[in-house]
Protein backbone atom coordinates (compact mmCIF):
# COMPACT_ATOMS: atom_id res chain seq x y z
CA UNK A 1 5.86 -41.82 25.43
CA UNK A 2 9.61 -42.81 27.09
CA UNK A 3 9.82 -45.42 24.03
CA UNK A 4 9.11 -42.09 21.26
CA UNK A 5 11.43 -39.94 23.24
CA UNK A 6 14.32 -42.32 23.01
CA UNK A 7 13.57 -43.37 19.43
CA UNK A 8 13.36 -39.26 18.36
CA UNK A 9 17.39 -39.48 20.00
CA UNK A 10 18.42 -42.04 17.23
CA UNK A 11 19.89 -40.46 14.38
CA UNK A 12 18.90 -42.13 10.87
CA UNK A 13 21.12 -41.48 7.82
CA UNK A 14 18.99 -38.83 5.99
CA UNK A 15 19.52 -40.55 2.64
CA UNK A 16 17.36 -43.09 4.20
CA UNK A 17 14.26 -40.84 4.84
CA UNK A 18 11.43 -41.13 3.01
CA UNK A 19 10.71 -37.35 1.31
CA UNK A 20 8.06 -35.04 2.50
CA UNK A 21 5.01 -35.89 1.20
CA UNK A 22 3.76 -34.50 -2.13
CA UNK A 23 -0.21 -34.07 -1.57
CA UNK A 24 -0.06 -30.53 0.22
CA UNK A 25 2.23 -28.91 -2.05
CA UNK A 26 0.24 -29.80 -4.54
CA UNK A 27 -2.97 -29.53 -3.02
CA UNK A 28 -1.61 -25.65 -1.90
CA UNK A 29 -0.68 -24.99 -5.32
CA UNK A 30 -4.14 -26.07 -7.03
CA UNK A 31 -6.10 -24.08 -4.15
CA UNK A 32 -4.07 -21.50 -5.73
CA UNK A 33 -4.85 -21.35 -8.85
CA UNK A 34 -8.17 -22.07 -8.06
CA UNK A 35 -8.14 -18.73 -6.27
CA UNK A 36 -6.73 -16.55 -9.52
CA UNK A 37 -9.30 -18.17 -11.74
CA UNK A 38 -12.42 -17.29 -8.98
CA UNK A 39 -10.54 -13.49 -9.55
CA UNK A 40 -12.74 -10.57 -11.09
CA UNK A 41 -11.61 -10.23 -14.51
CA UNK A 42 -11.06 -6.66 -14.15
CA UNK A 43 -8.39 -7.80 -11.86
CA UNK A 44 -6.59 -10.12 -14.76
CA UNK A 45 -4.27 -8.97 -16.96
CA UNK A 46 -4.73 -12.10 -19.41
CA UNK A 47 -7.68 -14.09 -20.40
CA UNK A 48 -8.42 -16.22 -16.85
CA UNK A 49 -7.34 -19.19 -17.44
CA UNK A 50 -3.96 -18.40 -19.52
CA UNK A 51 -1.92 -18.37 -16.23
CA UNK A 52 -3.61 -21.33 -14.41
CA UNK A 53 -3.34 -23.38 -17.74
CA UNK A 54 0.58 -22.65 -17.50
CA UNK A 55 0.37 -23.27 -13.54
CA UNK A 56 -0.90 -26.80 -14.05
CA UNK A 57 1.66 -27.44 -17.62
CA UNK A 58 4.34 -27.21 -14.79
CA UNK A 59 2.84 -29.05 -12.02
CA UNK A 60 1.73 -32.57 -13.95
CA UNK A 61 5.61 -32.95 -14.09
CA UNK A 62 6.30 -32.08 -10.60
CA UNK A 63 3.74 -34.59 -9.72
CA UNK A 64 5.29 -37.49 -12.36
CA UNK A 65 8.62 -37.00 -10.94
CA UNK A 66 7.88 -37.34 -7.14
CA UNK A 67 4.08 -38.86 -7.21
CA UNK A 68 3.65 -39.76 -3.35
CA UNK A 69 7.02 -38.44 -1.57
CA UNK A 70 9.37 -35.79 -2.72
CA UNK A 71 13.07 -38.17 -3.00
CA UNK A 72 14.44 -37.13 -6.58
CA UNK A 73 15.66 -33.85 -7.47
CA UNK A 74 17.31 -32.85 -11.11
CA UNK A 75 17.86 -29.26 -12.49
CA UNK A 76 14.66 -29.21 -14.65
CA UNK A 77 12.79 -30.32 -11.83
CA UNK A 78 14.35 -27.69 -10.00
CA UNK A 79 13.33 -25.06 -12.62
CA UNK A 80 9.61 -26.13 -12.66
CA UNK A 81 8.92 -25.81 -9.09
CA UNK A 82 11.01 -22.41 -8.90
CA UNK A 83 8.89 -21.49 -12.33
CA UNK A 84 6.22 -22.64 -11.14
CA UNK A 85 6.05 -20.68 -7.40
CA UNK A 86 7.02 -17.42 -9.19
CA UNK A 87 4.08 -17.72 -12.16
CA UNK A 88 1.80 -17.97 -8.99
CA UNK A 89 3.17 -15.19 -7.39
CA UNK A 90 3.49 -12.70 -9.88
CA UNK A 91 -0.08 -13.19 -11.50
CA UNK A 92 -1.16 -12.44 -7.66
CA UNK A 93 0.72 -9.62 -7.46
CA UNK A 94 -0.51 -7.98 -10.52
CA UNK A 95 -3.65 -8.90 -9.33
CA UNK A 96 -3.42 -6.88 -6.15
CA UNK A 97 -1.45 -4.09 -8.26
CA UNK A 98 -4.75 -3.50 -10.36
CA UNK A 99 -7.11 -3.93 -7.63
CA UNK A 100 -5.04 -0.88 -5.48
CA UNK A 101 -4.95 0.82 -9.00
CA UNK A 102 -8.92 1.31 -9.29
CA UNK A 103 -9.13 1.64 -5.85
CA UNK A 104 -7.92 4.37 -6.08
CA UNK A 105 -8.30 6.02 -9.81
CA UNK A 106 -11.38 4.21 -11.15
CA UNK A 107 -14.09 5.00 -8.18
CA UNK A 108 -15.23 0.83 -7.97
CA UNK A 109 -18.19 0.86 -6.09
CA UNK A 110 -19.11 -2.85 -5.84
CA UNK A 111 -17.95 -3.31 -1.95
CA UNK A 112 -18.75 -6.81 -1.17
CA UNK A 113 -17.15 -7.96 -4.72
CA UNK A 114 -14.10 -5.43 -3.53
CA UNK A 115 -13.92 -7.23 -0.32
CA UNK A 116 -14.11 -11.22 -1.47
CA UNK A 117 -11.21 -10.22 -4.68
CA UNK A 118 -9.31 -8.57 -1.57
CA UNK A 119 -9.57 -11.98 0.42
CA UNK A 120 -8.97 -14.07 -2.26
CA UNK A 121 -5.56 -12.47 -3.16
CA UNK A 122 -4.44 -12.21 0.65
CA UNK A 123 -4.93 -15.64 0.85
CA UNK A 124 -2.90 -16.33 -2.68
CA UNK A 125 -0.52 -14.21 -0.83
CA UNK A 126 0.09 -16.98 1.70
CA UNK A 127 -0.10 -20.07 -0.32
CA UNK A 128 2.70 -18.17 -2.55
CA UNK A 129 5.25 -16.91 -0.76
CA UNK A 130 4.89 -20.16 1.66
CA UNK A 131 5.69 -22.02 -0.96
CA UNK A 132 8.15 -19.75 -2.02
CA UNK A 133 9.99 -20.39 1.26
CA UNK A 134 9.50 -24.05 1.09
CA UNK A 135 11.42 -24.61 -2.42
CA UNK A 136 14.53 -22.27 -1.22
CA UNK A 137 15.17 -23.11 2.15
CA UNK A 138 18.43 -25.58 2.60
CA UNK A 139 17.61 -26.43 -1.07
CA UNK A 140 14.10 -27.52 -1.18
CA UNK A 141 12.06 -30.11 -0.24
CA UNK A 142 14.26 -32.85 -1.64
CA UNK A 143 17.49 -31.90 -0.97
CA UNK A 144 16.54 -31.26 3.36
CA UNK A 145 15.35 -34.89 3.56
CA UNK A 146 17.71 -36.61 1.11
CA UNK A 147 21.43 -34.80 1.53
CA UNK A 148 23.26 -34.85 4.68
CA UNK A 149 23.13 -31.53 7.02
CA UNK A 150 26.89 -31.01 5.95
CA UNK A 151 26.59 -30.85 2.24
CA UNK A 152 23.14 -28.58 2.58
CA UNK A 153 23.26 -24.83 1.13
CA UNK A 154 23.05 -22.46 4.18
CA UNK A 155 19.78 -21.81 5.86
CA UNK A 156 17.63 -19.10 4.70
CA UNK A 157 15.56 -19.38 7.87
CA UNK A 158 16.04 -20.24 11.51
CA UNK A 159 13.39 -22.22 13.04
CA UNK A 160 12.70 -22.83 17.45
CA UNK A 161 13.77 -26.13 16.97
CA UNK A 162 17.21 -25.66 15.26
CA UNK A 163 18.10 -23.91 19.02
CA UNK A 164 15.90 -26.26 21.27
CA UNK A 165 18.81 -28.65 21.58
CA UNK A 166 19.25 -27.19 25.27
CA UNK A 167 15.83 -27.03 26.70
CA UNK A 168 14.02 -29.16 28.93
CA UNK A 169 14.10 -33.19 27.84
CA UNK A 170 10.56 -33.05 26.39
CA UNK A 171 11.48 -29.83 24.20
CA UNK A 172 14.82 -30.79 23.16
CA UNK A 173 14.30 -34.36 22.19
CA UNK A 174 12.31 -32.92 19.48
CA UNK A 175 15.10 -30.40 18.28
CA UNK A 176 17.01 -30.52 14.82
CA UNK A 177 19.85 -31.63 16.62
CA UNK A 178 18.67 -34.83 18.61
CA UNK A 179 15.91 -35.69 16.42
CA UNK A 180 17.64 -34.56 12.89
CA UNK A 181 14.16 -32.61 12.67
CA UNK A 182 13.27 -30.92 9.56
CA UNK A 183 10.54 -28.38 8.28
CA UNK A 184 7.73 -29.26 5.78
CA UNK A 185 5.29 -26.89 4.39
CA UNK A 186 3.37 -26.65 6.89
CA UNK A 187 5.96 -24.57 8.98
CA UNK A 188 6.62 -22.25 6.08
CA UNK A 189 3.02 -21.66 5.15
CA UNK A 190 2.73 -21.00 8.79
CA UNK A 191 5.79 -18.31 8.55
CA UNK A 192 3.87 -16.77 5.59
CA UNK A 193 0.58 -16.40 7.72
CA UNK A 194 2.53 -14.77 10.50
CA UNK A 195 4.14 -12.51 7.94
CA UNK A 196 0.88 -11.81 6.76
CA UNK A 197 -0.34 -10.57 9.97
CA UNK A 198 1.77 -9.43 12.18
CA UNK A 199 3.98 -7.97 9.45
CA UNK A 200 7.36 -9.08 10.12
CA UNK A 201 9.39 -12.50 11.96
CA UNK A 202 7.76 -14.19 14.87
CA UNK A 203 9.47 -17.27 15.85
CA UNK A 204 11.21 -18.07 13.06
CA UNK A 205 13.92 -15.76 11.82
CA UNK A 206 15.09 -14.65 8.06
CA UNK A 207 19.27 -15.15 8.21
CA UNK A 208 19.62 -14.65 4.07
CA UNK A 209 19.24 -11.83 2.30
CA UNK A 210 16.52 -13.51 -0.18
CA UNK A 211 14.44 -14.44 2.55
CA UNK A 212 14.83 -10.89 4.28
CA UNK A 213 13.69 -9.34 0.81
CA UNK A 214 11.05 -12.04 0.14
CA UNK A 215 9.50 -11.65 3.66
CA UNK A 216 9.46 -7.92 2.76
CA UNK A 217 8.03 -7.64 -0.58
CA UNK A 218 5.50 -9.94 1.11
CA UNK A 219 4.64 -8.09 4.09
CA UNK A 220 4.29 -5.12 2.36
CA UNK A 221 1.74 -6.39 -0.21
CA UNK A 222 -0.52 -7.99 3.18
CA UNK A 223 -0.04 -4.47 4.16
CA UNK A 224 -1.63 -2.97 1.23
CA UNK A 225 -4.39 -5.32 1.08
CA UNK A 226 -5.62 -5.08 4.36
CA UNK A 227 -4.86 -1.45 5.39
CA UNK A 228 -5.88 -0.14 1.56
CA UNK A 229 -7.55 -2.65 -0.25
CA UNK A 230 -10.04 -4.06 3.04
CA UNK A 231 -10.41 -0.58 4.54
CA UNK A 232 -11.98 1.29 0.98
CA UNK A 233 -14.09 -1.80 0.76
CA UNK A 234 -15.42 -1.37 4.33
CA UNK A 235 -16.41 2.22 3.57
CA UNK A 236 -17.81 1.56 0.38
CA UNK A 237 -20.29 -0.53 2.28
CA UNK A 238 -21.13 1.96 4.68
């Protein structure tokens, strides 16, 4: 334990890191589309698998470029993981747009259907927008392992451990300051499922205006879906 707290005060060059894994971005992204295709098709605005077939054209060449870690980073790889969050994100979107549209003009009565369509696109919800958060923060995935903290674009979000450099020994050893600690996808796909919930920041803060509108737009639509979408379902069943 002393030997791992002494080693988290050494500060590597980040250009020697190895990159964040690849395997649960990409695992995220096919659960996913895995989710839009399982969709009604009442709820899709396109034959089903149009969108998922364009989800995966963009992720085989995600995958070729970084296979196992997530260390090179040009413009058109930059474009197909942007293109490829907001394909995911808008077809779930529309998704809940149409399912809040018959809701509430078209009378469905097919509650338990009503209720899995509503889980499956709260859950999209998560996997999107945390990925969304992932590829803009401090320039992606590549460039917060690989480029030096004083050549990174500014934050988008403020995580416990960028301020943890004062704490106790145990809790600041492990801050982005001693430790040169970074976030993966795990910690944005957990600010998406706090988002999701509670509706607005917990620990981690928005500091951009992107991130402030992106946490909105995202709150909002967890809003809809389980104040609107879960509660008509509920008493359709009763």
């Amino acid at each position: 334990m002393v030997k791992s707290r002494a080693a988290a005060r050494i500060r590597h060059p980040r250009h020697e890191r190895r990159g964040e894994a690849r395997l649960p971005a990409a695992a995220a992204t096919l659960i996913a589309i895995a989710l839009y295709v399982a969709l009604p098709q009442r709820l899709l605005v396109a034959p089903r698998y149009v969108l998922p077939v364009l989800e995966l054209l963009l992720l085989v060449p995600l995958i070729a470029i970084n296979p196992k870690r997530l260390t090179r980073q040009t413009k058109a790889f930059r474009f197909l993981s942007l293109a490829l969050v907001l394909l995911i994100a808008i077809g779930n979107l529309t998704a809940l747009g149409i399912l809040i549209h018959q809701l509430v003009h078209a009378g469905v009565k097919d509650g338990p259907s009503l209720l899995v369509a509503a889980l499956q696109v709260w859950l999209t919800n998560i996997i999107a927008f945390g990925l969304a958060y992932w590829e803009l923060d401090r320039g992606g995935p590549v460039a917060r392992t690989q480029t030096p903290r004083g050549d990174l674009p500014l934050a988008d979000f403020r995580f416990s451990q960028d301020e943890n450099d004062d704490a106790v020994e145990e809790v600041a050893d492990g801050s982005s300051k001693v430790s040169d600690w970074v976030p993966t996808l795990v910690d944005y796909l957990y600010i998406s499922v706090t988002n999701s919930t509670a509706f607005s920041p917990t620990d981690t803060m928005p500091l951009s205006t992107r991130a402030k509108l992106l946490m909105s737009v995202q709150s909002v639509a967890a809003l809809l879906t389980s104040l609107l979408v879960i509660a008509r379902a509920v008493s359709i069943l009763h």
